[in-house]
PDB file of N, CA and C in Angstrom:
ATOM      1  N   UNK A   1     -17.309 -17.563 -66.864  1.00  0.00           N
ATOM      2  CA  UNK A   1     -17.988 -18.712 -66.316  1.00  0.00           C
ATOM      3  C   UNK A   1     -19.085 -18.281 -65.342  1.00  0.00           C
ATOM      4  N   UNK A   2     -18.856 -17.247 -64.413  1.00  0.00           N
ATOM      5  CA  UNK A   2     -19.608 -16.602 -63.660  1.00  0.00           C
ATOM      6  C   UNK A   2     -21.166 -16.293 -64.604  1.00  0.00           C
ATOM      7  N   UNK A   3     -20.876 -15.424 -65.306  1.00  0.00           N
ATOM      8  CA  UNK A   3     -21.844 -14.604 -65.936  1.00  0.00           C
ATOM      9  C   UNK A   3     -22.692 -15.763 -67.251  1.00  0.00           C
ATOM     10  N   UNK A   4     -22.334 -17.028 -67.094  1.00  0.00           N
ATOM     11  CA  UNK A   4     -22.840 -17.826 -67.648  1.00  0.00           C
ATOM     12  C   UNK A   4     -23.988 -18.126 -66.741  1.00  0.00           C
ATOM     13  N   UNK A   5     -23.383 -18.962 -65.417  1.00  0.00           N
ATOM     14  CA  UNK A   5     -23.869 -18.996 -64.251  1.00  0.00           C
ATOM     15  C   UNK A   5     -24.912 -18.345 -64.007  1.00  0.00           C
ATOM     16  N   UNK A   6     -24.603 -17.062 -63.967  1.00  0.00           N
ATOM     17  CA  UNK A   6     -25.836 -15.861 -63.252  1.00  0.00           C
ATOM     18  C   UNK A   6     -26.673 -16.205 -64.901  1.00  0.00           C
ATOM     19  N   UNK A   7     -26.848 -16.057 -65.944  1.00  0.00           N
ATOM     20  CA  UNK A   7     -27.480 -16.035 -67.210  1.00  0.00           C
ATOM     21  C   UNK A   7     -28.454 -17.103 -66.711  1.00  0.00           C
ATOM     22  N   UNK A   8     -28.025 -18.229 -66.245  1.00  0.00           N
ATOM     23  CA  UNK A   8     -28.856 -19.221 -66.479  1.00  0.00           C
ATOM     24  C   UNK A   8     -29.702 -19.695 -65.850  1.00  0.00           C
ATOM     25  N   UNK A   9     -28.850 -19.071 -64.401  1.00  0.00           N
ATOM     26  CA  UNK A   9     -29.953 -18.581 -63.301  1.00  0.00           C
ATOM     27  C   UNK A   9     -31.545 -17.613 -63.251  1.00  0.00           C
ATOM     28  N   UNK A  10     -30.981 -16.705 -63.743  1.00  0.00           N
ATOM     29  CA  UNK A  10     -31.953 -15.677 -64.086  1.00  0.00           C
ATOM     30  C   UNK A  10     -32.912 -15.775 -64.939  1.00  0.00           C
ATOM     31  N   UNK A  11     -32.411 -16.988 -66.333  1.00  0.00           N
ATOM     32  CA  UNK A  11     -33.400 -17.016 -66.750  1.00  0.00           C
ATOM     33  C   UNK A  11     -34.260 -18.558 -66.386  1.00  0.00           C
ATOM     34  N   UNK A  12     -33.519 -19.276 -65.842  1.00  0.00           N
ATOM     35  CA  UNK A  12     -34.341 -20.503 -64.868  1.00  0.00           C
ATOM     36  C   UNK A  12     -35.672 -19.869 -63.814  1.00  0.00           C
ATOM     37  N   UNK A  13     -35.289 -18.728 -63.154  1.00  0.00           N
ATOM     38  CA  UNK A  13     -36.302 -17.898 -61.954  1.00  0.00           C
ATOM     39  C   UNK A  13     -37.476 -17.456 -63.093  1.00  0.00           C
ATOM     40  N   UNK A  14     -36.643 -16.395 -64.302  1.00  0.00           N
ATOM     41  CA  UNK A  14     -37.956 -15.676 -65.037  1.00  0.00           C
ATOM     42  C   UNK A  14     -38.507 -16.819 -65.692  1.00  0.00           C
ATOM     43  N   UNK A  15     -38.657 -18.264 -66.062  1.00  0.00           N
ATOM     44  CA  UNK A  15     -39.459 -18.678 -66.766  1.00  0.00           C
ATOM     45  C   UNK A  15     -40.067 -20.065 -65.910  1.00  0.00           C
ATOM     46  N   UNK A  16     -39.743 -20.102 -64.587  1.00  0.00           N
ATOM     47  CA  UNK A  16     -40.516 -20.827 -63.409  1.00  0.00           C
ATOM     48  C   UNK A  16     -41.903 -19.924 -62.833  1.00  0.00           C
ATOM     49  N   UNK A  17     -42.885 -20.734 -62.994  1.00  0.00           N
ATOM     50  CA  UNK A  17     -44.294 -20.160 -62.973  1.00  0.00           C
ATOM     51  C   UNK A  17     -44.073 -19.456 -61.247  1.00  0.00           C
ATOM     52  N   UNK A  18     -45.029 -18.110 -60.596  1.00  0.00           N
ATOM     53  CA  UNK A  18     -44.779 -17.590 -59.393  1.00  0.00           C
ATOM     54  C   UNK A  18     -46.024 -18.469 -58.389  1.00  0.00           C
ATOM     55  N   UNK A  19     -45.377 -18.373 -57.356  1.00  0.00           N
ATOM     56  CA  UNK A  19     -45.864 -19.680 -56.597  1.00  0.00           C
ATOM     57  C   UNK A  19     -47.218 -18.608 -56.077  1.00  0.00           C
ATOM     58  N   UNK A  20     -48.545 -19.501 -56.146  1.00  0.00           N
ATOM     59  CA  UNK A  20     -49.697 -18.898 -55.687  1.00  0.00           C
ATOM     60  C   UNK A  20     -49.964 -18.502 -54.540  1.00  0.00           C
ATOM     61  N   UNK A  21     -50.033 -17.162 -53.584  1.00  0.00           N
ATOM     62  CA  UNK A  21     -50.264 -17.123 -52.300  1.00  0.00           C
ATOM     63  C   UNK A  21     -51.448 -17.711 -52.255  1.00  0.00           C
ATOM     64  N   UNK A  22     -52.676 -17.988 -52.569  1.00  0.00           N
ATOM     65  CA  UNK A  22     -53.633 -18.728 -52.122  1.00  0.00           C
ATOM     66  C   UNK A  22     -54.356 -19.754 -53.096  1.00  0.00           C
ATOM     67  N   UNK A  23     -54.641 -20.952 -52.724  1.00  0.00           N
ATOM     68  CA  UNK A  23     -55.440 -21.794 -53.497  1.00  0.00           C
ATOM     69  C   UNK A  23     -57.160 -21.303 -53.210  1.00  0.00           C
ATOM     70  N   UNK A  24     -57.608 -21.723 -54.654  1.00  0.00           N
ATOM     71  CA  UNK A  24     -59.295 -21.188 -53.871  1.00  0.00           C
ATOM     72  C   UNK A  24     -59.880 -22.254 -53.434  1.00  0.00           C
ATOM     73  N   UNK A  25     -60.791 -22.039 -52.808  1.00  0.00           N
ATOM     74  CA  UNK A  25     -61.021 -23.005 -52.002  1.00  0.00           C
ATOM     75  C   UNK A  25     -62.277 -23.909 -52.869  1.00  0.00           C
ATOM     76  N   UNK A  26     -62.001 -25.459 -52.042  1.00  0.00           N
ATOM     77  CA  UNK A  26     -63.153 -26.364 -52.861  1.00  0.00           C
ATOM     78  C   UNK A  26     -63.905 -26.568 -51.936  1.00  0.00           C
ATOM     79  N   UNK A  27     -65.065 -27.341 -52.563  1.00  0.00           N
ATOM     80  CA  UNK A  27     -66.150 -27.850 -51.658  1.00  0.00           C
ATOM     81  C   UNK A  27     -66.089 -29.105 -51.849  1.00  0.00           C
ATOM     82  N   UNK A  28     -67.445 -29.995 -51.406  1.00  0.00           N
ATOM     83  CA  UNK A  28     -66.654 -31.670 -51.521  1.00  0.00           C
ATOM     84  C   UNK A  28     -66.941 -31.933 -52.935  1.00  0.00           C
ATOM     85  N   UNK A  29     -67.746 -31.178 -53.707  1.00  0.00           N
ATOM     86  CA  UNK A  29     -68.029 -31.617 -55.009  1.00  0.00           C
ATOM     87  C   UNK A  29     -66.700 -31.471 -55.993  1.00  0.00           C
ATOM     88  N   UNK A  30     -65.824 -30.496 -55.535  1.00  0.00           N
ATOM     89  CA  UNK A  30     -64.865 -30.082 -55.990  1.00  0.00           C
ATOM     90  C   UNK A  30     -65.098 -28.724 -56.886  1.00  0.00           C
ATOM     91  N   UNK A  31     -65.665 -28.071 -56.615  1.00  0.00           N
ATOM     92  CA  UNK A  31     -66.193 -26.485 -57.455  1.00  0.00           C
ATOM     93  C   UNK A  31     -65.193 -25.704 -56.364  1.00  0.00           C
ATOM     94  N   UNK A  32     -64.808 -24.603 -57.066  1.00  0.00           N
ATOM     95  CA  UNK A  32     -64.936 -23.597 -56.522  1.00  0.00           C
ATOM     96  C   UNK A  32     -65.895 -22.668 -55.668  1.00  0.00           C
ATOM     97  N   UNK A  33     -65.788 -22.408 -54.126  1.00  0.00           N
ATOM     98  CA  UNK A  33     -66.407 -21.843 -53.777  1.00  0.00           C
ATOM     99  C   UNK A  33     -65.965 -20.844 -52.759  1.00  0.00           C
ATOM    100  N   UNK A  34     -66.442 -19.443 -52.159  1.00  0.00           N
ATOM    101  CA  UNK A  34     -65.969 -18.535 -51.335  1.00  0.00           C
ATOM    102  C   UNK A  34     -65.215 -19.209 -50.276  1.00  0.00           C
ATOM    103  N   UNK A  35     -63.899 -18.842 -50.088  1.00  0.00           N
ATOM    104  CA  UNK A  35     -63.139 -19.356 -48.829  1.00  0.00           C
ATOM    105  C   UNK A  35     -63.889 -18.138 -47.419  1.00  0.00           C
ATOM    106  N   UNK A  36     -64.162 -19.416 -46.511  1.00  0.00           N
ATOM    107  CA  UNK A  36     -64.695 -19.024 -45.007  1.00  0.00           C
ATOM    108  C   UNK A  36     -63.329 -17.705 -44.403  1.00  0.00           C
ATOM    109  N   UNK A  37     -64.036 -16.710 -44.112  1.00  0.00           N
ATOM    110  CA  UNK A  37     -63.281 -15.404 -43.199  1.00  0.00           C
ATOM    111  C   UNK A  37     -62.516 -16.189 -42.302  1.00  0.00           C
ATOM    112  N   UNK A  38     -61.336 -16.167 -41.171  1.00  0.00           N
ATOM    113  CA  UNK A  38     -61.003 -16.876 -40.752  1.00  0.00           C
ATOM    114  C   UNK A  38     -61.326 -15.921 -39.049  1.00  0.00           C
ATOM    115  N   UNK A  39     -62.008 -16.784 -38.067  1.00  0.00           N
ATOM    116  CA  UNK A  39     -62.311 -16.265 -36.741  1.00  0.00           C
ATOM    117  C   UNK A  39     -60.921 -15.113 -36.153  1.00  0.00           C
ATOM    118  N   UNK A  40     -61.859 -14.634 -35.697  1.00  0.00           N
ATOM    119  CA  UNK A  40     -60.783 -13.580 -34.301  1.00  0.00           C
ATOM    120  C   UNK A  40     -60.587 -14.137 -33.674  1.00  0.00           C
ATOM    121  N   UNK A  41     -59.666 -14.527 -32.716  1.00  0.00           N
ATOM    122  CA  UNK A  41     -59.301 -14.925 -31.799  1.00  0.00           C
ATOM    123  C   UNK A  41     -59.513 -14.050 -30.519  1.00  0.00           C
ATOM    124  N   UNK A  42     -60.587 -14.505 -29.374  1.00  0.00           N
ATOM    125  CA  UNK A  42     -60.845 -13.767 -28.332  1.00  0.00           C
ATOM    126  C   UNK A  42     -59.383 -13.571 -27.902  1.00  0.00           C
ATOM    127  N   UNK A  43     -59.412 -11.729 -27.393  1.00  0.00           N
ATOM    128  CA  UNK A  43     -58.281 -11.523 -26.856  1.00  0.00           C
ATOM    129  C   UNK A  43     -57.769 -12.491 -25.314  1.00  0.00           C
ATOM    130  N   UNK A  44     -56.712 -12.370 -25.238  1.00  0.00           N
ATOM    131  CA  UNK A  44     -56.589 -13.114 -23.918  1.00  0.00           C
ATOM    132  C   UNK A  44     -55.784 -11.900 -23.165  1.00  0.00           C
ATOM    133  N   UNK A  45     -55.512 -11.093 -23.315  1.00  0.00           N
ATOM    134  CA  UNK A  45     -55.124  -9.491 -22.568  1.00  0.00           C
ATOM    135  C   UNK A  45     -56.193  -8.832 -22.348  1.00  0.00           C
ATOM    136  N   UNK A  46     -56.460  -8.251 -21.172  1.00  0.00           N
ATOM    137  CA  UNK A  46     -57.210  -7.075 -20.680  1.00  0.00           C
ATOM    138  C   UNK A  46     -56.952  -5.590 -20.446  1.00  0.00           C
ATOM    139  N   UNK A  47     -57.018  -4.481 -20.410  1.00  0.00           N
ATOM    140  CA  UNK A  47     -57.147  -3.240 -20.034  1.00  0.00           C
ATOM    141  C   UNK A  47     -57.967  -2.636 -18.998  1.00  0.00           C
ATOM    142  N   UNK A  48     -57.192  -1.813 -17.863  1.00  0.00           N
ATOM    143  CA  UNK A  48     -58.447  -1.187 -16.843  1.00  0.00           C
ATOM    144  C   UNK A  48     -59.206   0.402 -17.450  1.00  0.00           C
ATOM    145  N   UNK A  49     -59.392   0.816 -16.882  1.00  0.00           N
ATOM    146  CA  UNK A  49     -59.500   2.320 -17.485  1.00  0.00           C
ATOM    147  C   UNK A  49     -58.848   3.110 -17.805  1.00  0.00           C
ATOM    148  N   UNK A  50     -57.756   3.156 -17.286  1.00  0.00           N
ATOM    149  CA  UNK A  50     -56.565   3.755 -18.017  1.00  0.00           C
ATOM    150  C   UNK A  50     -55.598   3.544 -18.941  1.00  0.00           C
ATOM    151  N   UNK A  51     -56.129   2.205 -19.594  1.00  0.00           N
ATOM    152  CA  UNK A  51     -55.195   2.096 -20.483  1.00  0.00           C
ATOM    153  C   UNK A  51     -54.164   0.708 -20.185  1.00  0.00           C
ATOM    154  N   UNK A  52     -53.717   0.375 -19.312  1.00  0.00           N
ATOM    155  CA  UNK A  52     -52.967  -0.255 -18.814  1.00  0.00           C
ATOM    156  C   UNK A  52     -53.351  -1.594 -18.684  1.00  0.00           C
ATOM    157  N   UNK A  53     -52.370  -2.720 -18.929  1.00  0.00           N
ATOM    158  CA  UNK A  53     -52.796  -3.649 -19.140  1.00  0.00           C
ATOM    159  C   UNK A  53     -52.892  -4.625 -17.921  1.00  0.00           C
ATOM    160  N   UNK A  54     -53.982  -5.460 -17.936  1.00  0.00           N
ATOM    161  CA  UNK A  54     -53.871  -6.378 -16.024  1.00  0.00           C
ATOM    162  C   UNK A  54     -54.634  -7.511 -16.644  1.00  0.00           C
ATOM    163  N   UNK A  55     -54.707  -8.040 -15.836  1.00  0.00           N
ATOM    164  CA  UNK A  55     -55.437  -9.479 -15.563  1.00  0.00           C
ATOM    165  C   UNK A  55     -57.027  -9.456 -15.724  1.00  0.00           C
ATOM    166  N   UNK A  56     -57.578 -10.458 -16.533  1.00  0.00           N
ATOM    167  CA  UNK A  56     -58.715 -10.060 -16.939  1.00  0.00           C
ATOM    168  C   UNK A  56     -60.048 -10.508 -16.263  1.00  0.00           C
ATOM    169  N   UNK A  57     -59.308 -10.749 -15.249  1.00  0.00           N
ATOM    170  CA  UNK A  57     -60.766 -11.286 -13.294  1.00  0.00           C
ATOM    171  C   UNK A  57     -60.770 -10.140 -13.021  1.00  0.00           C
ATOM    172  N   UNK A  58     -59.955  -8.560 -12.908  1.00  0.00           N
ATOM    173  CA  UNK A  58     -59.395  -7.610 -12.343  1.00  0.00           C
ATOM    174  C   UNK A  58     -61.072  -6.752 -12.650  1.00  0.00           C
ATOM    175  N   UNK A  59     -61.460  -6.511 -11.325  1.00  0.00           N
ATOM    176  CA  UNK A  59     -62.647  -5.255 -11.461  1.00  0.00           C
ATOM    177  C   UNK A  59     -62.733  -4.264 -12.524  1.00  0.00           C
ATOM    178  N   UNK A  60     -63.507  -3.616 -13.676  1.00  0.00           N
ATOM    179  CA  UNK A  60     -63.516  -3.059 -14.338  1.00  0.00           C
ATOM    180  C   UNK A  60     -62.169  -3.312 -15.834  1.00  0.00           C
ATOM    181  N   UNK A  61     -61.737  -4.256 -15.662  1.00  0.00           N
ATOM    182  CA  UNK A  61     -61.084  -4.903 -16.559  1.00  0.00           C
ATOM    183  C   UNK A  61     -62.214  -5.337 -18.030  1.00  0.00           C
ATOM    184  N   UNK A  62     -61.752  -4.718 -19.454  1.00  0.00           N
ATOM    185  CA  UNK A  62     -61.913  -4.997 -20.473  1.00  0.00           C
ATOM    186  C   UNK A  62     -61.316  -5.897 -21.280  1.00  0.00           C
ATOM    187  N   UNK A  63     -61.942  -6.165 -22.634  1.00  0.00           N
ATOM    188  CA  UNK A  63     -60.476  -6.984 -23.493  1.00  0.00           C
ATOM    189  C   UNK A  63     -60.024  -6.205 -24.155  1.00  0.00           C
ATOM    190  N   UNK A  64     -58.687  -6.427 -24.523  1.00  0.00           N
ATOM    191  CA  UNK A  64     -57.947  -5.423 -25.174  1.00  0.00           C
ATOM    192  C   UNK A  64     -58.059  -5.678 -26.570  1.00  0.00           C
ATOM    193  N   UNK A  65     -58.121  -4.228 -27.536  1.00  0.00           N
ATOM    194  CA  UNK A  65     -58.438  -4.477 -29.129  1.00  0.00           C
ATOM    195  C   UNK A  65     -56.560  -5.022 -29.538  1.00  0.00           C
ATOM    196  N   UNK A  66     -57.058  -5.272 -30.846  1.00  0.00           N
ATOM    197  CA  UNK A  66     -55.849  -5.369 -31.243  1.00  0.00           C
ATOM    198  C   UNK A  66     -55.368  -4.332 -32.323  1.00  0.00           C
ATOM    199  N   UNK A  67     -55.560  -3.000 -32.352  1.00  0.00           N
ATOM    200  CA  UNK A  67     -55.191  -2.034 -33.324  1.00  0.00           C
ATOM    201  C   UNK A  67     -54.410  -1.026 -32.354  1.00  0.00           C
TER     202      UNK A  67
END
């Protein structure tokens, strides 16, 4: 009964279409067209010169990358 079970399962998953990570994108006409890059988000962390992270009013304070 099990191995019926699992049979029918398995083949319910292999013949259900795989769900799309992305739709492409439309325009108002409805075409296909290049989906927009999506913005960086200005960091909201800073770095002084050494590396270390502080408050970003802090004298010689940078923004911090994100890599």
């Amino acid at each position: 009964m099990i191995r019926i079970l699992l049979a029918t399962t398995a083949a319910a998953l292999a013949a259900s279409p795989a769900p799309a990570s992305k739709k492409p994108c439309r325009d108002a006409q409805g075409r296909v067209v290049e989906c927009p890059k999506p913005k960086a988000s200005p960091s909201s962390r800073c770095k002084d010169e050494r590396g270390r992270f502080v408050k970003c009013g802090t004298p010689g304070a940078r923004p911090a990358t994100n890599s």
